[in-house]
Protein backbone atom coordinates (compact mmCIF):
# COMPACT_ATOMS: atom_id res chain seq x y z
CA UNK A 1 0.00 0.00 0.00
CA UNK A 2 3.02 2.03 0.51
CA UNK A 3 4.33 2.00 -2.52
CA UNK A 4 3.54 3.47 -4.75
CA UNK A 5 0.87 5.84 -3.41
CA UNK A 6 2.26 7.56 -0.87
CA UNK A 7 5.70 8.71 -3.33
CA UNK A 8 2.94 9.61 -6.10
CA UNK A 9 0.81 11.49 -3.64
CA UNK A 10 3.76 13.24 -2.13
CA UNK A 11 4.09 16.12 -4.23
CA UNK A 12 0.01 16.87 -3.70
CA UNK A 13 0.40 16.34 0.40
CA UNK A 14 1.80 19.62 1.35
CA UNK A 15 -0.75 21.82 -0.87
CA UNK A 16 -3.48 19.64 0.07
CA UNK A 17 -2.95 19.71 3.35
CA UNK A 18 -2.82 23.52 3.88
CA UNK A 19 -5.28 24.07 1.51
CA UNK A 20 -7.90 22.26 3.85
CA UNK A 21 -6.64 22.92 7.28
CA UNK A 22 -7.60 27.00 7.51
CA UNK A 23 -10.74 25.86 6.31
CA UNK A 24 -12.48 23.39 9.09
CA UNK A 25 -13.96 23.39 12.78
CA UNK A 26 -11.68 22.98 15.11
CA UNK A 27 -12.57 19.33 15.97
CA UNK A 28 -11.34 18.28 12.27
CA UNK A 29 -8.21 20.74 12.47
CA UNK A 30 -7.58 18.48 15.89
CA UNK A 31 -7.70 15.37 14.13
CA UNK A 32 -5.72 16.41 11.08
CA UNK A 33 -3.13 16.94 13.45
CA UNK A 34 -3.20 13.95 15.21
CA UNK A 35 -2.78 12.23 11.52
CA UNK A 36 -0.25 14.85 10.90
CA UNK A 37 1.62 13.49 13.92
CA UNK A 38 1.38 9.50 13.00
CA UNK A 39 3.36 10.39 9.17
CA UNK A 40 6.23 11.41 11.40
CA UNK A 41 7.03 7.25 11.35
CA UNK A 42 4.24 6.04 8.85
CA UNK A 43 6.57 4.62 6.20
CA UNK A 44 7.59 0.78 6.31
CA UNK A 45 10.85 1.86 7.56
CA UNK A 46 9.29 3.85 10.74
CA UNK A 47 10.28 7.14 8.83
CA UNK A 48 8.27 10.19 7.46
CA UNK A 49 4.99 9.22 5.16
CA UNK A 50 5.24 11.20 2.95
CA UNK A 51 9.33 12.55 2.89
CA UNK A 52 11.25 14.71 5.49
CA UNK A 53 10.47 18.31 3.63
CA UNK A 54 7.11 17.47 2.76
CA UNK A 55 6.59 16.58 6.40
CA UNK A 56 8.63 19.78 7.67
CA UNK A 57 6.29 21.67 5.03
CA UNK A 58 3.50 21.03 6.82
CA UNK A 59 4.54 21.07 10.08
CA UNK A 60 6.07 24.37 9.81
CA UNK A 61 2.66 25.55 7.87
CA UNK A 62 0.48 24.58 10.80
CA UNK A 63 2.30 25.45 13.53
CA UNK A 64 5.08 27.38 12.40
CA UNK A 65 8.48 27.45 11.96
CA UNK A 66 9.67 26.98 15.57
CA UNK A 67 10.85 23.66 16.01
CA UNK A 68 9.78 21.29 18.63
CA UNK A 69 9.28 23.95 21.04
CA UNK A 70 6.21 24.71 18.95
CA UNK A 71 4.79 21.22 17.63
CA UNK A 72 2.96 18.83 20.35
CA UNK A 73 4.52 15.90 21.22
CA UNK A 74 3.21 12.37 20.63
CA UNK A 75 1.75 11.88 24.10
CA UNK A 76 0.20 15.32 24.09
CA UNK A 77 -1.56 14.50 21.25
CA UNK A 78 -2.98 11.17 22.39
CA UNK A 79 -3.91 12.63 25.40
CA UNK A 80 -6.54 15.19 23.40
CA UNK A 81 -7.03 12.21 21.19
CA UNK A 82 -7.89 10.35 24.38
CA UNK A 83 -9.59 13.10 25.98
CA UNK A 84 -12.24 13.41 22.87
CA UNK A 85 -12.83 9.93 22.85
CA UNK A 86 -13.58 9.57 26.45
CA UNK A 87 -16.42 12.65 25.82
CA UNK A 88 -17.74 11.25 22.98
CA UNK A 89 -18.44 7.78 24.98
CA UNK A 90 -19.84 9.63 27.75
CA UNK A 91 -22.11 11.34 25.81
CA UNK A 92 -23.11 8.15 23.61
CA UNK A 93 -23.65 6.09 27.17
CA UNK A 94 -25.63 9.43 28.41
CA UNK A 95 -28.23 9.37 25.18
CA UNK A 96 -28.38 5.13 25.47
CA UNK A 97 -29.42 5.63 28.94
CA UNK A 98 -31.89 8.30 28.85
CA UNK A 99 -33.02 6.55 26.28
CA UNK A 100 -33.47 3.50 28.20
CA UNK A 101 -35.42 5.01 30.89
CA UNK A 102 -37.57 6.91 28.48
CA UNK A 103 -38.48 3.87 27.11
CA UNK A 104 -38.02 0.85 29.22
């Protein structure tokens, strides 16, 4: 799956990508960073998706050109990743139960 997409579809990635972050909620922008974060070792060989400058591209895009000091880390972005999925269960379970009791 690898190969060949993600070398073809590395010179559209950066573009793409910027192109579409400015223009969603903030709950997608949130999640395209979270992907953003998992092409920092999504190739077979644990390395960038997509290529070291086209991953720097959009890095620096989205959160500018600051380094690390600026970028989350990995566990800070599983945490909001875990964060939003503990929510969204809590809300589901608080519908299915009002729902239960509404109509036993």
């Amino acid at each position: 799956m690898y190969e060949p997409y993600a070398r073809r579809f590395s010179n559209l990635v950066v573009a793409l990508y910027l192109d579409s972050y400015p223009l969603v909620d903030d709950n997608t922008r949130g999640k395209m960073e979270e992907m953003l974060l998992t092409w920092r070792t999504g190739s077979p060989m644990g390395k960038e998706l997509f290529g070291v400058q086209q991953q720097i591209a959009i890095e620096r895009g989205v959160w500018g050109a600051g380094g690390d000091t600026v970028r989350p880390t990995l566990s800070q972005c599983f945490e909001k990743f875990l964060n939003s999925y503990v929510v969204e269960h809590e809300v589901s379970f608080w519908f299915w139960t009002h729902h239960k009791i509404a109509s036993p």
